[in-house]
N, C-alpha and C. Protein backbone atom coordinates (compact mmCIF):
# COMPACT_ATOMS: atom_id res chain seq x y z
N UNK A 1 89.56 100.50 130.30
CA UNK A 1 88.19 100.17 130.06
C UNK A 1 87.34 101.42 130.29
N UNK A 2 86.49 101.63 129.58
CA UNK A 2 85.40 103.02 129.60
C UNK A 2 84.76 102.78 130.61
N UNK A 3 83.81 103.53 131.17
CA UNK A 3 82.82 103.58 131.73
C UNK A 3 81.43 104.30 131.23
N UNK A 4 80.59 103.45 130.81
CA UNK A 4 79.40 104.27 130.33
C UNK A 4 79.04 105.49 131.04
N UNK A 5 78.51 106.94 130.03
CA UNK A 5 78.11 107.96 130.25
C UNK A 5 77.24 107.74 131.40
N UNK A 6 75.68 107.64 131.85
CA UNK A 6 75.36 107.36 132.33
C UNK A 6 75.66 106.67 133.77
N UNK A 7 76.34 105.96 133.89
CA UNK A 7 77.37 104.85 135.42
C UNK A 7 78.44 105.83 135.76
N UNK A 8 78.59 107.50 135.15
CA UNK A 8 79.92 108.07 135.85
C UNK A 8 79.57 109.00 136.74
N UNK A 9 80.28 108.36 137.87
CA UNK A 9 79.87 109.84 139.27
C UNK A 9 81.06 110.77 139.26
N UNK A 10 80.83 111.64 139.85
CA UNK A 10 82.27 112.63 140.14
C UNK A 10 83.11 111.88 141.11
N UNK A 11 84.28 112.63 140.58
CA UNK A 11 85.29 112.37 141.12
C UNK A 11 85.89 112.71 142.10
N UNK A 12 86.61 111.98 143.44
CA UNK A 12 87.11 112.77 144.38
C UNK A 12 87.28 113.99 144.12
N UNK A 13 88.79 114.17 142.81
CA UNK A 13 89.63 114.93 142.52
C UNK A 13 89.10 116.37 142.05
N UNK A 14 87.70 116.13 141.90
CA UNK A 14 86.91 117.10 141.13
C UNK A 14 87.47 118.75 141.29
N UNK A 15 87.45 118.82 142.61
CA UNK A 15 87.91 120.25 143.39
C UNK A 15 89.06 120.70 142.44
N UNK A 16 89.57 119.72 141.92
CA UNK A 16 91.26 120.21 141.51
C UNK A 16 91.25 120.85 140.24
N UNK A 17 90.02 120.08 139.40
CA UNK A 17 89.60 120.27 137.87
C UNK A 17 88.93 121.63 137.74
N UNK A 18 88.06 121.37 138.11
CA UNK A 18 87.25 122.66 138.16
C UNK A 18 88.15 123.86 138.86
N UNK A 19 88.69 123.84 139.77
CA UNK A 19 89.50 124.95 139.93
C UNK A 19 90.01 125.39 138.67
N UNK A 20 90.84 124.48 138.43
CA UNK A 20 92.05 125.09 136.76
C UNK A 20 90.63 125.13 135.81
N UNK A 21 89.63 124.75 135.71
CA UNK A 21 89.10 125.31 134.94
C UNK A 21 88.52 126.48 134.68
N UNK A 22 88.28 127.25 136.16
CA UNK A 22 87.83 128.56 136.31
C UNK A 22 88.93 129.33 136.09
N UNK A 23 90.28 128.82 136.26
CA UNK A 23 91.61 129.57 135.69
C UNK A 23 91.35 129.84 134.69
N UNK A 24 91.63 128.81 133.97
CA UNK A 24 91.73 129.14 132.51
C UNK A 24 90.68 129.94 132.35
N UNK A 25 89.43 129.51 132.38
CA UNK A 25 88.11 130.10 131.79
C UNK A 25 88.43 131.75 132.00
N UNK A 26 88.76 132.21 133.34
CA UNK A 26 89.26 133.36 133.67
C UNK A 26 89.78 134.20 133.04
N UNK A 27 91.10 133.87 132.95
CA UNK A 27 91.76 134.07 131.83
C UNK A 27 91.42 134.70 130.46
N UNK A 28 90.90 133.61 129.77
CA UNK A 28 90.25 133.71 128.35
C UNK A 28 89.31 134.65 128.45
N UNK A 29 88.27 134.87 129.40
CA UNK A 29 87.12 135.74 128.94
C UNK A 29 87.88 137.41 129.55
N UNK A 30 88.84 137.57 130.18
CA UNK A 30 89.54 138.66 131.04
C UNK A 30 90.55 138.99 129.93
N UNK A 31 90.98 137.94 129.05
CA UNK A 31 91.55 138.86 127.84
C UNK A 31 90.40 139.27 126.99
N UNK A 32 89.69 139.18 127.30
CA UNK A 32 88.48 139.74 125.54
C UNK A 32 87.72 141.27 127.08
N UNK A 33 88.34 141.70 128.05
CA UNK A 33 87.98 143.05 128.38
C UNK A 33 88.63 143.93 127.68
N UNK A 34 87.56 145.11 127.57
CA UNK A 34 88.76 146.11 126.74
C UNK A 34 90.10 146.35 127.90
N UNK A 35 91.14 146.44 127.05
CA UNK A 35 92.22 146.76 127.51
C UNK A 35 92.72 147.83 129.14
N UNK A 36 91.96 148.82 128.63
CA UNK A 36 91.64 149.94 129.59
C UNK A 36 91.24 149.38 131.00
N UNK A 37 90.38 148.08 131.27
CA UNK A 37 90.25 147.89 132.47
C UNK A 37 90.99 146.97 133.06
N UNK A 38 92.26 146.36 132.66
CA UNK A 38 93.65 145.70 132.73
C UNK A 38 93.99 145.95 134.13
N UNK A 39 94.30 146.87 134.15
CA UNK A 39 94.86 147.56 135.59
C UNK A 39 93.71 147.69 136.83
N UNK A 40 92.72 148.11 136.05
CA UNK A 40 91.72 148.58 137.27
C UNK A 40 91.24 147.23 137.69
N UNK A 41 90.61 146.23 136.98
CA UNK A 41 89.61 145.39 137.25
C UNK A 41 89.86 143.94 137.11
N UNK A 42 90.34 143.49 135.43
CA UNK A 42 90.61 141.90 135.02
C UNK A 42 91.92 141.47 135.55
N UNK A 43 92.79 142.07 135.70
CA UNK A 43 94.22 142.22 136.57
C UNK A 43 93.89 141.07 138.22
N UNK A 44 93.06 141.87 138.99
CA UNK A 44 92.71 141.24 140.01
C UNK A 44 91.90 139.81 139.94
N UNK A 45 90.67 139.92 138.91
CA UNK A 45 89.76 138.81 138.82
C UNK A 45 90.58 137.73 138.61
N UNK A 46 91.74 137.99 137.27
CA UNK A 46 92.43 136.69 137.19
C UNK A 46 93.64 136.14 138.58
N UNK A 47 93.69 137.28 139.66
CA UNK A 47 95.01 136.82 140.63
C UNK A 47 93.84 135.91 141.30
N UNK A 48 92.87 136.21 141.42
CA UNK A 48 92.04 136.09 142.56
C UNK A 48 91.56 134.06 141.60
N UNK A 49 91.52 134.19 140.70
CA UNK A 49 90.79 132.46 140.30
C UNK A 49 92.60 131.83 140.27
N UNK A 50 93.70 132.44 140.14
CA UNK A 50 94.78 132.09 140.68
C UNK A 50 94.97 131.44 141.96
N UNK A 51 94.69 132.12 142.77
CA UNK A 51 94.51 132.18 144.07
C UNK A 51 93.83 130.87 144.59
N UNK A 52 92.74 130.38 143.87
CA UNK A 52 91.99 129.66 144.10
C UNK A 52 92.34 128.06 143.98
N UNK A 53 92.70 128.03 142.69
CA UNK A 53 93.47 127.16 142.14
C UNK A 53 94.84 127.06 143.01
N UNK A 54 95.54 127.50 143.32
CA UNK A 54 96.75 127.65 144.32
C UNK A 54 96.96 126.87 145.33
N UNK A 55 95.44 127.60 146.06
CA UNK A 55 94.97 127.21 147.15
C UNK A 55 94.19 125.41 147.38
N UNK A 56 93.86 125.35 146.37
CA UNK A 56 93.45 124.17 146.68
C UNK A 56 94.48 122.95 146.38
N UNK A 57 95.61 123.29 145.16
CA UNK A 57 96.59 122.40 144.47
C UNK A 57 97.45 122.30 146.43
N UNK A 58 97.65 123.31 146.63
CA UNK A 58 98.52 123.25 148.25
C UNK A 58 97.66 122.62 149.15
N UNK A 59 96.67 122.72 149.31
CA UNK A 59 95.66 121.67 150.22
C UNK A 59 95.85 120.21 149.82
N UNK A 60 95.63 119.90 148.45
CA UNK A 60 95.97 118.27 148.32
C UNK A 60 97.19 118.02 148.19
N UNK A 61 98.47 118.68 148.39
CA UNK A 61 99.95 118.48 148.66
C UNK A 61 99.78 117.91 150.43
N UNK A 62 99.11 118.13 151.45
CA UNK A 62 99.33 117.92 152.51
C UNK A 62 98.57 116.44 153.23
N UNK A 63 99.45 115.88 152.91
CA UNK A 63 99.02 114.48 153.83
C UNK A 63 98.87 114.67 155.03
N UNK A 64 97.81 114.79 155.92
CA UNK A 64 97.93 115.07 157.43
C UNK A 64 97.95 113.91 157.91
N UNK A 65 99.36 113.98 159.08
CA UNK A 65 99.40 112.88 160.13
C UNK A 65 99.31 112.99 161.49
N UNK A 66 99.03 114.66 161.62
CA UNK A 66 98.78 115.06 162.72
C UNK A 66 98.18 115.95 163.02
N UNK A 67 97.22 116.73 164.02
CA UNK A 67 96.37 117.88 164.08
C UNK A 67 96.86 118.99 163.61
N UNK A 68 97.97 118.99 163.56
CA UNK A 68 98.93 120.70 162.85
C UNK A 68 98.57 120.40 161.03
N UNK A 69 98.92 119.30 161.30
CA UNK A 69 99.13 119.54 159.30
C UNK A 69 97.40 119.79 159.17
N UNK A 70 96.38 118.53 159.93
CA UNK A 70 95.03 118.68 159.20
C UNK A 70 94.33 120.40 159.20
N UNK A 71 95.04 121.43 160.35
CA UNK A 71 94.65 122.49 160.32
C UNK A 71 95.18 123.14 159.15
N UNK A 72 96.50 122.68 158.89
CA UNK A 72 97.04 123.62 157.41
C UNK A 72 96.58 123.01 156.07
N UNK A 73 96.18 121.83 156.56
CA UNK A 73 95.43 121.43 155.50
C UNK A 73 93.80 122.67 155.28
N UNK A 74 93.07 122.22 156.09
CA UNK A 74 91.77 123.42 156.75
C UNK A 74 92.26 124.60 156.15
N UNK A 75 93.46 125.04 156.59
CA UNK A 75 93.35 126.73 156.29
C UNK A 75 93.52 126.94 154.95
N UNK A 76 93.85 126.18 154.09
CA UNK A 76 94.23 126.12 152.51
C UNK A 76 93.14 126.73 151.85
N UNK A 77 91.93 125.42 152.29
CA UNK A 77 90.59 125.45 151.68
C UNK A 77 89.64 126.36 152.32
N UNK A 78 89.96 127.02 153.69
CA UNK A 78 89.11 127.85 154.08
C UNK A 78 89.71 129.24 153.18
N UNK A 79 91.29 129.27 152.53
CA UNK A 79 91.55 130.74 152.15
C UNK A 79 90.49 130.46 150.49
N UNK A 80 91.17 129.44 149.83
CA UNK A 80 90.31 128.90 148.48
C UNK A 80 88.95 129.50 148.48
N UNK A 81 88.52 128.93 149.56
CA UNK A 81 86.41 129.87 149.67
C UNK A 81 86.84 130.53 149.54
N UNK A 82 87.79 131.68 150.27
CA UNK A 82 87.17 133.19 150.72
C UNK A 82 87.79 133.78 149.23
N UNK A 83 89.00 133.36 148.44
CA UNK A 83 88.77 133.91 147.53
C UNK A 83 87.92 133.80 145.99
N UNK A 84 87.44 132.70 146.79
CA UNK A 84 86.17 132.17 145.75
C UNK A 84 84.96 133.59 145.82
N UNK A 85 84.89 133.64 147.41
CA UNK A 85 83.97 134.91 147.33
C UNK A 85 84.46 135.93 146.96
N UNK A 86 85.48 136.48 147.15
CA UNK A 86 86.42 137.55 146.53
C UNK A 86 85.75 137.93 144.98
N UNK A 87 86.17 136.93 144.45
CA UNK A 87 85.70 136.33 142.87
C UNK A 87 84.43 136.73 142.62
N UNK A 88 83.43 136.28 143.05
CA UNK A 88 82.46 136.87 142.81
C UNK A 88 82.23 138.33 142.99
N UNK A 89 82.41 138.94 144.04
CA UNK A 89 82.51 140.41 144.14
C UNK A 89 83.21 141.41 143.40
N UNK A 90 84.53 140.84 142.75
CA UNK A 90 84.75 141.67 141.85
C UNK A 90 84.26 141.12 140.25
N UNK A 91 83.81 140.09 139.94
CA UNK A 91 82.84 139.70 139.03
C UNK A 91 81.77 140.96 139.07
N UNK A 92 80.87 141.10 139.87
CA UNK A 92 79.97 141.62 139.80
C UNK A 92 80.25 143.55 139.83
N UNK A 93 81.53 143.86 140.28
CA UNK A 93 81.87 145.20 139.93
C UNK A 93 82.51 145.18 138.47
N UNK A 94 83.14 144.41 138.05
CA UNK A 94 83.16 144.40 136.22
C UNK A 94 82.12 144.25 135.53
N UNK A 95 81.19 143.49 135.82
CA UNK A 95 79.76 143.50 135.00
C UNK A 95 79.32 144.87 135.25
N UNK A 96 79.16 145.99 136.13
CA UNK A 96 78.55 146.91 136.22
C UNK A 96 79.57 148.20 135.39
N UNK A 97 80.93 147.43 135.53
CA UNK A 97 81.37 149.05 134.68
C UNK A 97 81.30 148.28 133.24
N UNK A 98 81.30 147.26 132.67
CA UNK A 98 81.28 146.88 131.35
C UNK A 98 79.48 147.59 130.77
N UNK A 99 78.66 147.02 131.95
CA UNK A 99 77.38 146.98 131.38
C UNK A 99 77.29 149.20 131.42
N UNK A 100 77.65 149.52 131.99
CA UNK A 100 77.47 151.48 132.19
C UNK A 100 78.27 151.65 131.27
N UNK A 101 79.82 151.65 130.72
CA UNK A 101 80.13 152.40 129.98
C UNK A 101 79.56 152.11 128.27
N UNK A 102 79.18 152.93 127.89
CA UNK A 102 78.56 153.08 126.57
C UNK A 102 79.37 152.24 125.31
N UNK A 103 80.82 152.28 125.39
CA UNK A 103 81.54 152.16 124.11
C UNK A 103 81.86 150.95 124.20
N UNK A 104 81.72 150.33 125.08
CA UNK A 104 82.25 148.95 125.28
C UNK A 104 81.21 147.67 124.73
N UNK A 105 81.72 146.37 124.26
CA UNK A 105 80.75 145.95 123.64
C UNK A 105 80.42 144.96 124.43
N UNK A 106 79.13 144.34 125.09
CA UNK A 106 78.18 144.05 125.52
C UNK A 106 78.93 142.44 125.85
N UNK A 107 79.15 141.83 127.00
CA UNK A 107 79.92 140.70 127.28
C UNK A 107 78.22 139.80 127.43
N UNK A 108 78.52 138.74 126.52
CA UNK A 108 76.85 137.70 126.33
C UNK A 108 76.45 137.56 128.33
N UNK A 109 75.14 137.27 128.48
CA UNK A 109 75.12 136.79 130.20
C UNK A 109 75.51 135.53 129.93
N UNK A 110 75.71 134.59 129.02
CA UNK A 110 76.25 132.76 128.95
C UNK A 110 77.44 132.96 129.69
N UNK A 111 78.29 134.46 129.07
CA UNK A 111 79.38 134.11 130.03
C UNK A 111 79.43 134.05 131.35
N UNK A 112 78.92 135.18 131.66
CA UNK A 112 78.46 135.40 133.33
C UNK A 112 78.14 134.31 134.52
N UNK A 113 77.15 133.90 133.48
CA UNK A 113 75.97 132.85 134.31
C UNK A 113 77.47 131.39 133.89
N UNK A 114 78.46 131.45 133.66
CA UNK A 114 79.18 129.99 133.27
C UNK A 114 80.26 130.58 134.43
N UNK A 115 80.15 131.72 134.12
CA UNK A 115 81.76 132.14 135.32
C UNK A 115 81.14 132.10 136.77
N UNK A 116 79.67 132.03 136.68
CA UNK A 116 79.28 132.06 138.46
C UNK A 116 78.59 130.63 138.62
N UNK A 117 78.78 129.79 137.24
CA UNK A 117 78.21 128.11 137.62
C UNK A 117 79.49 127.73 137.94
N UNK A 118 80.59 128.00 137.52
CA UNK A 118 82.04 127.39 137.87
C UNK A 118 82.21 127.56 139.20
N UNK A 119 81.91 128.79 139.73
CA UNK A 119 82.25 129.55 140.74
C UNK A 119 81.38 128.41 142.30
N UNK A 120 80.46 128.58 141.92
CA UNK A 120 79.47 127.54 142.43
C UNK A 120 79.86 126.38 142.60
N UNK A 121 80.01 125.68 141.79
CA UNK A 121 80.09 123.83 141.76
C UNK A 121 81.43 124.28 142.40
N UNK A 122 82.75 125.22 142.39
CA UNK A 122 84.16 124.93 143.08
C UNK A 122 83.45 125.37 144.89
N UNK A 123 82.99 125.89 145.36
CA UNK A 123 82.51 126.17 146.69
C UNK A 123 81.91 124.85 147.13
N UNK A 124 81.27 124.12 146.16
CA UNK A 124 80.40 123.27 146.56
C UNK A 124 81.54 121.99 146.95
N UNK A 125 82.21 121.75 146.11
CA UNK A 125 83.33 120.85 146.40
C UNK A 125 84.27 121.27 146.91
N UNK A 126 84.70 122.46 147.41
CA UNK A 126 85.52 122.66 148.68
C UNK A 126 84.65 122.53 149.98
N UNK A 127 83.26 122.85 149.91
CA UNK A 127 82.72 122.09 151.30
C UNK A 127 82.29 121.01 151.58
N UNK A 128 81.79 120.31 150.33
CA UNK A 128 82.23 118.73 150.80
C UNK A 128 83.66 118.30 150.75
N UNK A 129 84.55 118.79 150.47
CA UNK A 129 85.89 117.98 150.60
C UNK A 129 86.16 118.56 152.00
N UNK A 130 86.01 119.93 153.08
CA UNK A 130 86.09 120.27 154.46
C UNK A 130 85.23 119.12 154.97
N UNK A 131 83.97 119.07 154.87
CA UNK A 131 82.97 117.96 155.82
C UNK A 131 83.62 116.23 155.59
N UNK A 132 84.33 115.88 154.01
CA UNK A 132 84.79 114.76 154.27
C UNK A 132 86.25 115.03 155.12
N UNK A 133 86.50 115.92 155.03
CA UNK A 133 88.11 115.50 155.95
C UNK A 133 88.06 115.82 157.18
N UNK A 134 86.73 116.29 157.70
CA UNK A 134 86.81 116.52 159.09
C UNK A 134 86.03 115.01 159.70
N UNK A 135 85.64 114.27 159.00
CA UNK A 135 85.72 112.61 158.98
C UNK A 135 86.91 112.28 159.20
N UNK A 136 87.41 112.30 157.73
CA UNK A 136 88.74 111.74 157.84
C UNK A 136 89.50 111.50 159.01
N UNK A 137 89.73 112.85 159.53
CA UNK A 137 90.66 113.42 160.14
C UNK A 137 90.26 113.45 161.51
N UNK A 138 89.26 112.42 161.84
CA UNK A 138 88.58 112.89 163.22
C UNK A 138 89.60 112.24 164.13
N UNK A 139 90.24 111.42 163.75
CA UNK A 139 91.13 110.44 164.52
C UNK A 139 92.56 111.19 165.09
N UNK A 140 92.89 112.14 163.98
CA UNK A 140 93.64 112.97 164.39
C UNK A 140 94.19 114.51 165.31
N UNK A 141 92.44 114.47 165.33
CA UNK A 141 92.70 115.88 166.13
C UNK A 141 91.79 115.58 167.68
């Protein structure tokens, strides 16, 4: 049965989607760099939304039944942020050598501003999914 447009909230699972979607998205716009910055620059951006995605798929693998797991649960999503911020920082050192070198052709800001709304809404739902499981989980630790 559908659910009207309008009547649909997000989903627990959301964290999981949007991750692989900043993968992929990653990906796709990191093959259209010129080639030349492969090694130096899109190389990392894509380990790093890897990383992310990784990190969070291994966080919802862990059923915690006890204070050890809910911390390895915790440390999953605390590494997920940090390379969420990662992400952005070298985002913003590829925009500066794309936008300086002369020969290179001009990446739209839609992309930019979509690779740092992704970037966004996944932080936002890794810290509400930390504040709901430290609910969750209050019983356990």
């Amino acid at each position: 049965m559908s659910v009207l447009k309008s009547k649909r909230g997000e989903s627990a699972m959301q964290f999981l989607e949007t991750a692989r979607e900043l993968e992929v998205y990653t990906i796709r716009q990191c093959a259209r760099f010129p080639k030349r910055f492969m090694f130096l620059i899109t190389k990392d951006i894509v380990v790093l939304s890897k990383a992310v995605y990784n990190n969070v798929k291994a966080a919802n693998s862990v059923y915690p039944t006890n204070a050890a797991e809910v911390q390895v649960r915790r440390n999953y999503l605390i590494a997920a942020n940090c390379e969420l911020q990662c992400l952005i920082s070298q985002l913003d050192i590829a925009r500066e050598f794309v936008r300086s070198t002369a020969d290179n052709k001009a990446i739209q800001s839609g992309v930019w501003q979509k690779w740092i709304d992704l970037i966004t809404s996944e932080a936002k739902l890794i810290s509400a999914l930390r504040n709901k499981d430290k609910e969750r989980f209050k019983a356990l630790l």
